[in-house]
C-alpha atoms as a PDB file:
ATOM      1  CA  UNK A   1      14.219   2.938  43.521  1.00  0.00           C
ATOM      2  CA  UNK A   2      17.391   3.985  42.765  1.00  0.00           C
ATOM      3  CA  UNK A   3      18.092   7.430  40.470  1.00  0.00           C
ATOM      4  CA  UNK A   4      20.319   5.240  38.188  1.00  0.00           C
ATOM      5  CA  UNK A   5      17.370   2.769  37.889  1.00  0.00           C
ATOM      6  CA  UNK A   6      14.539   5.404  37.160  1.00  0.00           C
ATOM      7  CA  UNK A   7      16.402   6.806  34.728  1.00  0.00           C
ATOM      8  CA  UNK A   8      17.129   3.351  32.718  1.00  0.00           C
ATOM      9  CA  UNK A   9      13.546   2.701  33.544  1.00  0.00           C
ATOM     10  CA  UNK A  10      12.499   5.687  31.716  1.00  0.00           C
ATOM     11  CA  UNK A  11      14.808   5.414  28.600  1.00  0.00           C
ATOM     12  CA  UNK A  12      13.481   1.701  28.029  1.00  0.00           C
ATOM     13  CA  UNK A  13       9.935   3.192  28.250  1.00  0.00           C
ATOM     14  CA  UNK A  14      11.193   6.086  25.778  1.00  0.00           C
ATOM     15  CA  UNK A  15      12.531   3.448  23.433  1.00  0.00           C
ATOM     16  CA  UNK A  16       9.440   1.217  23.707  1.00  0.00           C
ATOM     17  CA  UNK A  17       7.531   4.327  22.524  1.00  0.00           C
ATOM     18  CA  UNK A  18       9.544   4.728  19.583  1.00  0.00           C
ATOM     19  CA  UNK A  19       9.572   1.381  18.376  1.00  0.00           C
ATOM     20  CA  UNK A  20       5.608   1.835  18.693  1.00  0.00           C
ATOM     21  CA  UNK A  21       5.751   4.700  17.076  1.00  0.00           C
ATOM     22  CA  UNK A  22       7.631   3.433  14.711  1.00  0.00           C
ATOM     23  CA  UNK A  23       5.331   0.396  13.644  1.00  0.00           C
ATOM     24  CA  UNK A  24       2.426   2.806  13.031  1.00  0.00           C
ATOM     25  CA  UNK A  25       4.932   4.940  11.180  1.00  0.00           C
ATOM     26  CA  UNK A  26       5.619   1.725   8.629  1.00  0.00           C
ATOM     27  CA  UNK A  27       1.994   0.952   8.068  1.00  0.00           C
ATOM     28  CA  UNK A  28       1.156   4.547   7.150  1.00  0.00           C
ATOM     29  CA  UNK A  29       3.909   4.263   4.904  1.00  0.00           C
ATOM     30  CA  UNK A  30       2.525   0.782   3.354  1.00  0.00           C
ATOM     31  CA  UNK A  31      -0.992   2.667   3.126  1.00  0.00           C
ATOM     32  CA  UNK A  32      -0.229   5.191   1.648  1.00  0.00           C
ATOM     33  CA  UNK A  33       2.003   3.908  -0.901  1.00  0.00           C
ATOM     34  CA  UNK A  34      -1.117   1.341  -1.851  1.00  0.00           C
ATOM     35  CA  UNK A  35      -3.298   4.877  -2.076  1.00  0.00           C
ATOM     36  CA  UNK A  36      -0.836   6.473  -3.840  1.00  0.00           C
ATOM     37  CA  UNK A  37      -0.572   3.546  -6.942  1.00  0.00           C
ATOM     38  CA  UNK A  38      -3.985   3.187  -6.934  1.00  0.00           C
ATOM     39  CA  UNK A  39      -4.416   7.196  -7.987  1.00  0.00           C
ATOM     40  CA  UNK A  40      -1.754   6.806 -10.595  1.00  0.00           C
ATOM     41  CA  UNK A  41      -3.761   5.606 -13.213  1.00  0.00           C
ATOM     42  CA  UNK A  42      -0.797   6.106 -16.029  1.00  0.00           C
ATOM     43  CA  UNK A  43       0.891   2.832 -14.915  1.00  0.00           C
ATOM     44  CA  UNK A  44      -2.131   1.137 -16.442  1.00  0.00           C
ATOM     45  CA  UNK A  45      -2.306   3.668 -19.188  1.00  0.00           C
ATOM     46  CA  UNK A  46       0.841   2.902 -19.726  1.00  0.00           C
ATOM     47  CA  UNK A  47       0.179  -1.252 -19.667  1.00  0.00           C
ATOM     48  CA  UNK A  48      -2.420  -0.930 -21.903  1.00  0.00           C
ATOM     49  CA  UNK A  49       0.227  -0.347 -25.095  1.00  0.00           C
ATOM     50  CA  UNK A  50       3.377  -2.037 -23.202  1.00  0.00           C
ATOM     51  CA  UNK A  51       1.069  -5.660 -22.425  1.00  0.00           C
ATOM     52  CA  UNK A  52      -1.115  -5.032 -25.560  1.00  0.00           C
ATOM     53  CA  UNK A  53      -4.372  -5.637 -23.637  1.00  0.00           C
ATOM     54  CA  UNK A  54      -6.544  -3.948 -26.805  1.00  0.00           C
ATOM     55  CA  UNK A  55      -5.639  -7.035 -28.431  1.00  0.00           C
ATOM     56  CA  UNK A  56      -6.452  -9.480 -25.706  1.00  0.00           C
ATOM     57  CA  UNK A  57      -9.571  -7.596 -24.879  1.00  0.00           C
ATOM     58  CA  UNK A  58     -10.678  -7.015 -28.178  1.00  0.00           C
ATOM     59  CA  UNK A  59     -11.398  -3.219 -27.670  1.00  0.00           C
ATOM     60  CA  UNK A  60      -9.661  -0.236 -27.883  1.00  0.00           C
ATOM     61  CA  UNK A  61      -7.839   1.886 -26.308  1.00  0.00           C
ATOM     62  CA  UNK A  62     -10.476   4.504 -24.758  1.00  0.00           C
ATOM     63  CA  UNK A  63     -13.229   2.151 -23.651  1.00  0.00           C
ATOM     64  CA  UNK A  64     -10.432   0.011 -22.052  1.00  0.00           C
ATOM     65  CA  UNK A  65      -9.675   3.314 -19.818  1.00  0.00           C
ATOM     66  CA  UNK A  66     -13.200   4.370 -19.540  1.00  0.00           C
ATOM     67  CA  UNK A  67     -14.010   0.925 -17.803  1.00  0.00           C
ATOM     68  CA  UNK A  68     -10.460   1.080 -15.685  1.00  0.00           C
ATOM     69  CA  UNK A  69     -11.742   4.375 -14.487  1.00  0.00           C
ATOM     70  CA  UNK A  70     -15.313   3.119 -13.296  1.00  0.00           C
ATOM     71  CA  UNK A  71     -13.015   0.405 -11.310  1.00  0.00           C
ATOM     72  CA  UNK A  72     -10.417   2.423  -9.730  1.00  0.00           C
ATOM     73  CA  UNK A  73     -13.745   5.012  -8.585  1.00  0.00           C
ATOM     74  CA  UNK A  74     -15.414   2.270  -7.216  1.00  0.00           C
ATOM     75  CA  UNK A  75     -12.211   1.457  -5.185  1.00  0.00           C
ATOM     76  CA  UNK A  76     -11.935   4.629  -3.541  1.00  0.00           C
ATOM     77  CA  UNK A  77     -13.494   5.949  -0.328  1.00  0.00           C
ATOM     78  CA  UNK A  78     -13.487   9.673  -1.267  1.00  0.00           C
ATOM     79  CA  UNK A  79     -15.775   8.917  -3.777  1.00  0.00           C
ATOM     80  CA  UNK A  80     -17.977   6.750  -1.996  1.00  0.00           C
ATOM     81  CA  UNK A  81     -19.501   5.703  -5.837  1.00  0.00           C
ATOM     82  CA  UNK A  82     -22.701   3.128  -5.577  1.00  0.00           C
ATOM     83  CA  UNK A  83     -22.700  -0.701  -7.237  1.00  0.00           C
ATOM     84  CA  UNK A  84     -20.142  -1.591  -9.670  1.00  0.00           C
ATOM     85  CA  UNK A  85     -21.146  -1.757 -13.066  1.00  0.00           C
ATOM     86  CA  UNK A  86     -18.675  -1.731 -16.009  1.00  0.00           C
ATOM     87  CA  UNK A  87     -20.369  -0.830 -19.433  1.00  0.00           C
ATOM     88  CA  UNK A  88     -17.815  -2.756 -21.568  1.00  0.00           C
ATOM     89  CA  UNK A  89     -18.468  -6.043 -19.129  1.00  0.00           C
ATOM     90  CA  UNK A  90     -20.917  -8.256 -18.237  1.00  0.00           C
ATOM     91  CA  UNK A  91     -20.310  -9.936 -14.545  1.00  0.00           C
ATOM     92  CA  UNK A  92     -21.413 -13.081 -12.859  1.00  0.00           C
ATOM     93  CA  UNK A  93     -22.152 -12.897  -9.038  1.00  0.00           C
ATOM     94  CA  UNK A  94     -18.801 -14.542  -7.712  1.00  0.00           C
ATOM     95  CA  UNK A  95     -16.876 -11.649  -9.798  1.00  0.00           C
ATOM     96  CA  UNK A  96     -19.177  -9.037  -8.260  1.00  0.00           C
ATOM     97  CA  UNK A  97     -18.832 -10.427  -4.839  1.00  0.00           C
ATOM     98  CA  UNK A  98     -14.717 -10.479  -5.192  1.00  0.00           C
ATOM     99  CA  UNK A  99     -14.616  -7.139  -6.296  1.00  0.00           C
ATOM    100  CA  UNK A 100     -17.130  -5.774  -3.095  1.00  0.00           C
ATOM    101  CA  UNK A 101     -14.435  -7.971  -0.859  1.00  0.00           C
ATOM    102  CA  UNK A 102     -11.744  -5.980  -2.714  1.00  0.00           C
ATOM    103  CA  UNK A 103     -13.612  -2.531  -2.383  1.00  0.00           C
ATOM    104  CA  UNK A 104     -13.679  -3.228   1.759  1.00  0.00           C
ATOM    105  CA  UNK A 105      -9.672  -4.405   1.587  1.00  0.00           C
ATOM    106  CA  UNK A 106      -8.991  -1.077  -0.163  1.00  0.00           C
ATOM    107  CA  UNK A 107     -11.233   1.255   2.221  1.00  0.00           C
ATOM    108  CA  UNK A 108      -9.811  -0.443   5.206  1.00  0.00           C
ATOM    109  CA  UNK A 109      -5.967   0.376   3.713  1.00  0.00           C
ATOM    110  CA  UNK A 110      -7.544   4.014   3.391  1.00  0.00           C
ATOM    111  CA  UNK A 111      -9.084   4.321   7.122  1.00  0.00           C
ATOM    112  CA  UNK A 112      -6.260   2.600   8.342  1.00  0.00           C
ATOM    113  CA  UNK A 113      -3.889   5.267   6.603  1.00  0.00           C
ATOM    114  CA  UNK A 114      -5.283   7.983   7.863  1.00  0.00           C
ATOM    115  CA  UNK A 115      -5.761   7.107  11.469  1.00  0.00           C
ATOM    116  CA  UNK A 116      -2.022   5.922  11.410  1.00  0.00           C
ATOM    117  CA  UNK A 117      -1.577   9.398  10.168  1.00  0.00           C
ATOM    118  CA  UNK A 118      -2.739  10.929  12.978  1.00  0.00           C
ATOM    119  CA  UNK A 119      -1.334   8.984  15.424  1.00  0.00           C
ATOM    120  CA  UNK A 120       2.072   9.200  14.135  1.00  0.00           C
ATOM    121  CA  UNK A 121       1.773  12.621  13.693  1.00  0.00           C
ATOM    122  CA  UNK A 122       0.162  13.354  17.245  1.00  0.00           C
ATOM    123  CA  UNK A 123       3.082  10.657  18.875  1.00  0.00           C
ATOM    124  CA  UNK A 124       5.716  12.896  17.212  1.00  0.00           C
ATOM    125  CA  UNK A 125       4.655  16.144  18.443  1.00  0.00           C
ATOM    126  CA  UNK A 126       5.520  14.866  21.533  1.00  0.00           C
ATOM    127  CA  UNK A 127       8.827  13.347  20.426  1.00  0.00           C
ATOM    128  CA  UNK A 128      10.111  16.652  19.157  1.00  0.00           C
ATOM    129  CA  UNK A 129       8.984  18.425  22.354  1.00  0.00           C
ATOM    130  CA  UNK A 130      11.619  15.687  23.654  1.00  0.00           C
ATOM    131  CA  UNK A 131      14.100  16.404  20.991  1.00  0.00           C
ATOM    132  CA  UNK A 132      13.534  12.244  20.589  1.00  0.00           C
ATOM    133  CA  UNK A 133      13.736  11.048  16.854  1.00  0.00           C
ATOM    134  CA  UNK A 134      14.197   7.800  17.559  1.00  0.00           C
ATOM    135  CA  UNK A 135      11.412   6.525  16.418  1.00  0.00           C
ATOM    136  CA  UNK A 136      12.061   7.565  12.661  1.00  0.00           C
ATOM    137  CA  UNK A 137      15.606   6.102  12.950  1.00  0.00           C
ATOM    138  CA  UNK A 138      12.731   2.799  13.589  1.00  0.00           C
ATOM    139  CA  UNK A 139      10.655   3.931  10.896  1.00  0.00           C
ATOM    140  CA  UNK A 140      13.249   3.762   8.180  1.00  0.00           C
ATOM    141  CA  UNK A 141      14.445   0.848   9.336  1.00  0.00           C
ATOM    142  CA  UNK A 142      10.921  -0.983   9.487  1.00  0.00           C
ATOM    143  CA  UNK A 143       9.724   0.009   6.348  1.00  0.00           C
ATOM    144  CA  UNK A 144      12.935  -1.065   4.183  1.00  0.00           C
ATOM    145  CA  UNK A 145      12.433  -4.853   5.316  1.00  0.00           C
ATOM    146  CA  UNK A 146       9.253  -4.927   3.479  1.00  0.00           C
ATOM    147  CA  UNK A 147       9.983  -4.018   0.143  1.00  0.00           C
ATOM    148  CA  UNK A 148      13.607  -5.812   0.451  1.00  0.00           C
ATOM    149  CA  UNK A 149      12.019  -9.034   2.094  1.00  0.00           C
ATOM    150  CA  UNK A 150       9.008  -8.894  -0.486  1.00  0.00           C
ATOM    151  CA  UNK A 151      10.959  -7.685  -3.700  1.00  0.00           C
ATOM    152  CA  UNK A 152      13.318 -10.693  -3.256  1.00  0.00           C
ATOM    153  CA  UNK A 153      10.343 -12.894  -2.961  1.00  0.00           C
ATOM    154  CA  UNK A 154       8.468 -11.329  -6.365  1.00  0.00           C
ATOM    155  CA  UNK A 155      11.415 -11.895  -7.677  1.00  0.00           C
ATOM    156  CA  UNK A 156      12.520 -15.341  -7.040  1.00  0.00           C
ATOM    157  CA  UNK A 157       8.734 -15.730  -8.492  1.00  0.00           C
ATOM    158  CA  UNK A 158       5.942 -13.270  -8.761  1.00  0.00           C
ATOM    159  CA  UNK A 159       3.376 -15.983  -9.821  1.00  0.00           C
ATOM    160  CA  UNK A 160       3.385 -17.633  -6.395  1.00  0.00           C
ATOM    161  CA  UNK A 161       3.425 -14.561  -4.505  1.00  0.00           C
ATOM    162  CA  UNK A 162      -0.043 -13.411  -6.109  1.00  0.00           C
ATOM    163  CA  UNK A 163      -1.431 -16.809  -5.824  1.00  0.00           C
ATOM    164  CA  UNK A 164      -0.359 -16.750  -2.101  1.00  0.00           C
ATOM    165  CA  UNK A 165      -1.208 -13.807  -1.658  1.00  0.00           C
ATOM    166  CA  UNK A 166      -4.568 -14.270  -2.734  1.00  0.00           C
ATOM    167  CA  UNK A 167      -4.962 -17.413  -0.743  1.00  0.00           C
ATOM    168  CA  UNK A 168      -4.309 -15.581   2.711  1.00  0.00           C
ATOM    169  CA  UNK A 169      -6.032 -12.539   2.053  1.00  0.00           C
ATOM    170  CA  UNK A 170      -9.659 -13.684   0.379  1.00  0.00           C
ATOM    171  CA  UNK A 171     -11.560 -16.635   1.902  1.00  0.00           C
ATOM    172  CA  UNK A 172     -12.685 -18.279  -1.383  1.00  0.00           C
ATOM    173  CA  UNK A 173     -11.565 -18.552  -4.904  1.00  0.00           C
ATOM    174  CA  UNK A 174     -13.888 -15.990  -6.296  1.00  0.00           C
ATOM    175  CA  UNK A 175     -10.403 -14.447  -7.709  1.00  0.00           C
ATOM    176  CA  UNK A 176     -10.075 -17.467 -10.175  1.00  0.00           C
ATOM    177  CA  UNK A 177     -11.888 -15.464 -12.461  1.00  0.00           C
ATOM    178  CA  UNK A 178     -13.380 -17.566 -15.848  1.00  0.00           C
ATOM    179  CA  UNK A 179     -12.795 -15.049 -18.931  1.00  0.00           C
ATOM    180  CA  UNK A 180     -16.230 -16.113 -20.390  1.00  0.00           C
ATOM    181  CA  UNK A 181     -17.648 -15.116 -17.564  1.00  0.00           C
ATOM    182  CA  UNK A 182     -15.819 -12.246 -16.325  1.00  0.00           C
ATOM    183  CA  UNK A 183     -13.923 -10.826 -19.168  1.00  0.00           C
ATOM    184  CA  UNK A 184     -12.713  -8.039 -17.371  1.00  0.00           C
ATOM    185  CA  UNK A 185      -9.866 -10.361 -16.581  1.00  0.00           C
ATOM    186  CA  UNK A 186      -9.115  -9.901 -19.959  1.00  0.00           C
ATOM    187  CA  UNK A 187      -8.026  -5.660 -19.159  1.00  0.00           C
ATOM    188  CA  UNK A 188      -6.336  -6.707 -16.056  1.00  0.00           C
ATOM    189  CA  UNK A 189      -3.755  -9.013 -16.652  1.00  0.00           C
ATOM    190  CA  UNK A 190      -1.200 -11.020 -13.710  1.00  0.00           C
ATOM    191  CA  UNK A 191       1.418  -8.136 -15.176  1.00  0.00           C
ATOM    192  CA  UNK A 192      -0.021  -5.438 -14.578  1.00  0.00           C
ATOM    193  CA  UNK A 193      -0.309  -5.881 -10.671  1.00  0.00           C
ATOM    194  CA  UNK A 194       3.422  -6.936 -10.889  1.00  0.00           C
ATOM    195  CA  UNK A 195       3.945  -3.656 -11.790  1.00  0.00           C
ATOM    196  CA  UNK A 196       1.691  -2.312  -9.291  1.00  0.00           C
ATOM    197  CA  UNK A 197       3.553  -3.878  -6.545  1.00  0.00           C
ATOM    198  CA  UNK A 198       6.614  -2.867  -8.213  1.00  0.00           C
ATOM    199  CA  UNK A 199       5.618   0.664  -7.578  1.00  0.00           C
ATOM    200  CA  UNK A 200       4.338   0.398  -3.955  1.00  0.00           C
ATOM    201  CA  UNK A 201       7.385  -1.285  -2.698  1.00  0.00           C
ATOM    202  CA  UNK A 202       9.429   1.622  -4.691  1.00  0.00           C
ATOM    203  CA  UNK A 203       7.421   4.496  -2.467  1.00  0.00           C
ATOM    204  CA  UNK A 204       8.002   2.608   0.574  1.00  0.00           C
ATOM    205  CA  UNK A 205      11.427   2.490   0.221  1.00  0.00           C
ATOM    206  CA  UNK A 206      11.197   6.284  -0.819  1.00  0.00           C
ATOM    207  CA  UNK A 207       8.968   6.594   2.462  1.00  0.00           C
ATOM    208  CA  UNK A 208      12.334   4.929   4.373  1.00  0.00           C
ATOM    209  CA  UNK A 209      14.443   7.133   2.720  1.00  0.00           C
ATOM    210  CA  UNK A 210      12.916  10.364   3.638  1.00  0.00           C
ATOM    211  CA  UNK A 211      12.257   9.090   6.809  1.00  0.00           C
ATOM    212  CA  UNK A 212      16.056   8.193   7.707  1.00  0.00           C
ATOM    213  CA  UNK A 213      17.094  11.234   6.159  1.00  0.00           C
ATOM    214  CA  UNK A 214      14.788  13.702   8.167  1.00  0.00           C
ATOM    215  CA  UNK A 215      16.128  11.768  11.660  1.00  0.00           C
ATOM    216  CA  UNK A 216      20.001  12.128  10.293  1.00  0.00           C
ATOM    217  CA  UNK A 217      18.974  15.878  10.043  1.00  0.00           C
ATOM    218  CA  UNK A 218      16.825  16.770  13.264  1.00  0.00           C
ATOM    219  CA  UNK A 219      19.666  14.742  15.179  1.00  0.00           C
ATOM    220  CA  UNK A 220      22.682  16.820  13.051  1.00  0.00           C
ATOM    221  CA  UNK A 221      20.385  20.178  13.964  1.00  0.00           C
ATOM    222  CA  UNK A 222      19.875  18.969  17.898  1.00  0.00           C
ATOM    223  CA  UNK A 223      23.751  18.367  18.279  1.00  0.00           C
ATOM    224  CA  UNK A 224      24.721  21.742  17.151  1.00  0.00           C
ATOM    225  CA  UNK A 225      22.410  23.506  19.802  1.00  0.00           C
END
């Protein structure tokens, strides 16, 4: 094979590797950013006053956060915590069952995270050995489309995005949750997870940012030497 075709050979192999790169890049981005809101329990602090869910709950402020708490804990693989059982809440078997089928949705975002992690971090090792930065030039790009493409969308109308949303992800309607019931739907009102979403897509476009701005700068640095 020619030199001139080696060579063109190898750059489209390069670039495939970026792109790659790239993709596992975005999702670590999108995992993280889930982990990330799900730690920062002051948006819902912060819901409880601005949505007034004491007054659809009918409880105040502290037992309201107390059974939030026992929720986010059970949604987080670090702490590995046992059944679900809120004190404030009585729950019927299809509510328990959706939130074990949430529990596994939430540990797979944080396995997934941290294997992308490595990955990512092991793939650009290699890059910078290479001086290549392609792949966050990629990574930047990739992970703007998703909160552009799904911010327009929320915001055209949030309501059928968490109904579809629901519909693809869970394989049943356990999410319909009946308030006499499962009046924990009562604490965790449709809002609230706008504003949840509202914060993810914000730290993956943060994510983008400091991704496109650390490629601008290794590629500024590699052009001076």
């Amino acid at each position: 094979m020619p030199i001139k075709g080696q060579e063109e050979n190898k750059r489209g192999r390069a670039k495939a590797g970026s792109i790659l790169l790239a993709f596992i890049g975005t999702l670590f981005i999108f995992c993280a950013s889930v982990y990330l809101v799900l730690n920062i329990r002051q948006i819902y602090y912060f819901d409880i006053d601005f949505l007034k869910i004491e007054e659809a709950a009918g409880l105040d402020g502290r037992t309201i956060r107390e059974n939030y708490d026992i929720l986010i804990d059970y949604n987080l693989a670090v702490k590995r915590s046992g059944e679900l059982e809120l004190p404030s809440f009585p729950m019927s078997d299809t509510g328990r069952i959706h939130f074990a089928e949430v529990r596994r949705i939430f540990f797979a975002i944080q396995y997934t995270g941290a294997v992308c992690l490595f990955v990512f971090a092991a793939g650009f090792a290699r890059k910078v050995r290479r001086r290549d930065f392609e792949c966050l030039k990629w990574t930047a790009v990739f992970s703007a489309v998703i909160p552009l493409t799904l911010g327009i969308a929320a915001a055209v109308s949030w309501q059928k995005v968490f109904v579809l949303f629901h519909e693809l992800v869970f394989q049943n309607d356990y999410w319909i949750f009946d308030p006499v019931t499962d009046p924990v739907i009562n604490i965790l009102p449709d809002e609230f997870f706008f504003h949840c979403a509202a914060a993810i897509l914000l730290f993956i476009l943060i994510g983008s940012a400091a991704s496109g701005m650390l490629y601008r700068a290794l590629t500024r640095r590699r052009r001076r030497k």
